[in-house]
Protein backbone atom coordinates (compact mmCIF):
# COMPACT_ATOMS: atom_id res chain seq x y z
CA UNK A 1 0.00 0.00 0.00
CA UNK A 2 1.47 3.38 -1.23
CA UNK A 3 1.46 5.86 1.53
CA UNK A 4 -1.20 8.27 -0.07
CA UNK A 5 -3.95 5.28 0.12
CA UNK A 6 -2.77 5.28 3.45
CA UNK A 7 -3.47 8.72 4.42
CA UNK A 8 -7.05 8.31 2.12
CA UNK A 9 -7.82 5.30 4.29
CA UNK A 10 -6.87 7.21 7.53
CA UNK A 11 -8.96 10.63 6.54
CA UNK A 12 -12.10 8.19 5.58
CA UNK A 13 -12.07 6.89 9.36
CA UNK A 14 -9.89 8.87 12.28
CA UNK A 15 -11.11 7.07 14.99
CA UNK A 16 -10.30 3.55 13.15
CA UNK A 17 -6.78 5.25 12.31
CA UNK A 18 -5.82 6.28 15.36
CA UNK A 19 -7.31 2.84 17.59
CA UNK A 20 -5.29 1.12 15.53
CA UNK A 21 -2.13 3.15 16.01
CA UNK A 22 -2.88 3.18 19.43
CA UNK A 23 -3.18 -0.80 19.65
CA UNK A 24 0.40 -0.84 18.16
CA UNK A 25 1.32 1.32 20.96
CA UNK A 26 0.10 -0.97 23.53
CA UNK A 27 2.33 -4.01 21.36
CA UNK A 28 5.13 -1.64 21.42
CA UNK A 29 4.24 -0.85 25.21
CA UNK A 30 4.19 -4.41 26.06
CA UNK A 31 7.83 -4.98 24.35
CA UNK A 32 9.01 -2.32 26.21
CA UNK A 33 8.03 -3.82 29.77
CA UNK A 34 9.58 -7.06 28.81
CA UNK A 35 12.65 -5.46 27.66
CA UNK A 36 12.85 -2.94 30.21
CA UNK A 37 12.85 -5.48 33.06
CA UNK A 38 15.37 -7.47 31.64
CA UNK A 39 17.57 -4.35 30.68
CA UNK A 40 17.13 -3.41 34.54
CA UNK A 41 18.14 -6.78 35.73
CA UNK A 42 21.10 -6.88 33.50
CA UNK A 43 22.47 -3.48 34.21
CA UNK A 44 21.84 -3.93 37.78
CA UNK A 45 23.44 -7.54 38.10
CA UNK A 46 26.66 -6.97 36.07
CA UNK A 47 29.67 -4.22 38.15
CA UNK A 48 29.89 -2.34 34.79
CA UNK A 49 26.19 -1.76 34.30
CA UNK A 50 24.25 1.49 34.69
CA UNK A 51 21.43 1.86 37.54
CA UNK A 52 20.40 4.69 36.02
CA UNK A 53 19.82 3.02 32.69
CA UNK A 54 17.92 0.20 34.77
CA UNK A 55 15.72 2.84 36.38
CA UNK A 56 15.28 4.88 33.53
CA UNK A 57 13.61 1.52 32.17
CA UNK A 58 11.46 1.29 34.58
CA UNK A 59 10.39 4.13 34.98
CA UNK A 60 9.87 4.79 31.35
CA UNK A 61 7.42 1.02 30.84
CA UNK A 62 5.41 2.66 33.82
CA UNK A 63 4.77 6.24 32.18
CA UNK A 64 3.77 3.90 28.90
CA UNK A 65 1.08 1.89 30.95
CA UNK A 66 -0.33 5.09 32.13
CA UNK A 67 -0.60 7.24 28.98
CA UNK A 68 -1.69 3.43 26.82
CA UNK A 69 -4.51 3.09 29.63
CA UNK A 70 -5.59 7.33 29.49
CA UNK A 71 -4.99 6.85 25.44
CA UNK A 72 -7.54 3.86 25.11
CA UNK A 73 -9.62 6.16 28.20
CA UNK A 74 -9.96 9.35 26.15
CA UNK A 75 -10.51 7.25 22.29
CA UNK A 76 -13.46 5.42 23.88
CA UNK A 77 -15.40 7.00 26.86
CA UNK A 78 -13.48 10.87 27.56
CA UNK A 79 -14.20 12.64 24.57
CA UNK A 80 -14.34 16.39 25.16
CA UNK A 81 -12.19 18.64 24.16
CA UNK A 82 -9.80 19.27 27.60
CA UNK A 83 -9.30 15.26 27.39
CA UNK A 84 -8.34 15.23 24.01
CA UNK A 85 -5.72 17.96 24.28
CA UNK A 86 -4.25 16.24 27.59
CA UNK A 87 -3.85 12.84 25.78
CA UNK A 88 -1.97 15.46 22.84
CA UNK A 89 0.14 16.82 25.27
CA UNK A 90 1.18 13.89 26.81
CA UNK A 91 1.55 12.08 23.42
CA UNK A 92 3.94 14.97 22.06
CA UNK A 93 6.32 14.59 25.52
CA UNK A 94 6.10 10.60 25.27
CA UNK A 95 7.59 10.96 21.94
CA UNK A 96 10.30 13.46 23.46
CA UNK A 97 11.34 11.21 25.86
CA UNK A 98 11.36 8.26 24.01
CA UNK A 99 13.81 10.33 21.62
CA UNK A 100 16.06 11.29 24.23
CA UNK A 101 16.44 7.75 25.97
CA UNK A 102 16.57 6.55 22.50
CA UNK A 103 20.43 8.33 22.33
CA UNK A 104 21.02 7.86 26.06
CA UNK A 105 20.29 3.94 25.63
CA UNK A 106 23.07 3.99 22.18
CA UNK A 107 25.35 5.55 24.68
CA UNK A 108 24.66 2.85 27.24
CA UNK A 109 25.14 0.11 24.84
CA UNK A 110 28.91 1.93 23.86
CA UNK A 111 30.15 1.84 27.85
CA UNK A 112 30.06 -2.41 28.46
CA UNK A 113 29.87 -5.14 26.38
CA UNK A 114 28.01 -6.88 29.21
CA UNK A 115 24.67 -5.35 28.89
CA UNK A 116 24.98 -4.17 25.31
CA UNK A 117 22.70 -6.39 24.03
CA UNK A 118 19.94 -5.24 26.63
CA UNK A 119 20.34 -1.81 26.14
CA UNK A 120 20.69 -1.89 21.99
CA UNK A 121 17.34 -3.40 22.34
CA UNK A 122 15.61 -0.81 24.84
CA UNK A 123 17.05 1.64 22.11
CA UNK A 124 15.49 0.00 19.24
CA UNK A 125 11.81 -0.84 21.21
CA UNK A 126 12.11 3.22 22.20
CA UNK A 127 12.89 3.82 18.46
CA UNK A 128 9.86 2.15 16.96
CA UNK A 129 7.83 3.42 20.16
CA UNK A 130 8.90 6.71 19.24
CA UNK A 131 7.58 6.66 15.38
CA UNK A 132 3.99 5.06 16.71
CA UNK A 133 3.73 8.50 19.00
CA UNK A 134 4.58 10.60 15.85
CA UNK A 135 2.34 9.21 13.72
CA UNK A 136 -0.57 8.90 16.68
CA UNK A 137 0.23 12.63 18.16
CA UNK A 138 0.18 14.41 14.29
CA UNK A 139 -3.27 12.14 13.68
CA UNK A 140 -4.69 13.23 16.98
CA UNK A 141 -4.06 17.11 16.13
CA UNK A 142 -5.27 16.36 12.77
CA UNK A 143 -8.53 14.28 13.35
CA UNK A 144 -9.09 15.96 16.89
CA UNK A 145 -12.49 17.72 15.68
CA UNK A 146 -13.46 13.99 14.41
CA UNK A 147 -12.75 12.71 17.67
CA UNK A 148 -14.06 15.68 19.90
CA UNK A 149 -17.82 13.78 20.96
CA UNK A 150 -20.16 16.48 19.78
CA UNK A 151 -22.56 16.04 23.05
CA UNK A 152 -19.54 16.60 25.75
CA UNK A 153 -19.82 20.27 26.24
CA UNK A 154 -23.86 19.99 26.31
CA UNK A 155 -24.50 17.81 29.32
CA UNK A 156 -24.61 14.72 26.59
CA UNK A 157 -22.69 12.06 26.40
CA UNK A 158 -21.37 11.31 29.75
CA UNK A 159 -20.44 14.43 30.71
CA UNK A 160 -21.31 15.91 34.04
CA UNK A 161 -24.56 17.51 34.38
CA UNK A 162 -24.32 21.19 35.52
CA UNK A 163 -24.31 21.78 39.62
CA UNK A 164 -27.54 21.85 41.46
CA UNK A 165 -27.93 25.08 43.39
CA UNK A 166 -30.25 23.45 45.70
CA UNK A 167 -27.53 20.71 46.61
CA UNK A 168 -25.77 23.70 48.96
């Protein structure tokens, strides 16, 4: 598939688009905790490894769970507008950090052959991690008055209903 039938496909359904980007995220996400607990172990185990690098792992496959879990969140039940610029937000600094521990993971895997092989992984998962978030951050800006629910800033649709003066 050329990419311009891709991007036809994609402006024909946003919300299909973007669910499916964000299922790759949550393959990508589950990768990531695998490798990131064995890049912890082995950096932590071996005298030349990084605890930093081990923590960074860590703490980077926890941030993932939580933005996969608000992601799927906002796509299926938190559509209003404040939600879906959140989830952006959080998308476009995801994709920051996964850039930066991209490089600081390549510079890992240069300091020990003992945990090289861990951390050229974490930097290759945090690689193809980091493309998903471009492509699912520049879909949500572009799509977001597709996936804005048209009844959230009425009282439709979930939302909350307005306060009750007689509740004071």
């Amino acid at each position: 598939m050329d990419f311009n039938a891709h991007i036809e496909e994609a402006k024909k359904s946003p919300k299909k688009y973007l669910t499916n980007l964000l299922y790759v995220s949550c393959v990508w996400t589950t990768v990531l905790v695998l490798v990131g607990i064995a890049d912890a172990a082995t950096n932590d185990s071996s005298d030349t490894g990084d605890k930093g690098a081990g923590f960074a792992a860590v703490w980077t496959f926890l941030l993932l769970i939580c933005l996969t879990i608000s992601g799927f969140a906002v796509m299926r039940k938190y559509q209003t507008p404040l939600s879906v610029g959140i989830l952006l937000g959080a998308v476009v600094m995801m994709t920051q950090l996964m850039f930066m521990l991209f490089w600081a993971f390549i510079g890992y895997a240069g300091h020990s052959d003992d945990e090289k092989s861990a951390d050229q992984a974490m930097a290759a998962f945090l690689f193809f991690q980091m493309i998903t978030f471009i492509l699912f951050g520049h879909g949500l800006w572009k799509f977001r008055t597709e996936i804005v629910d048209e009844g959230a800033n009425t009282g439709e649709a979930g939302a909350m209903p307005p306060p009750n003066p007689d509740a004071l």
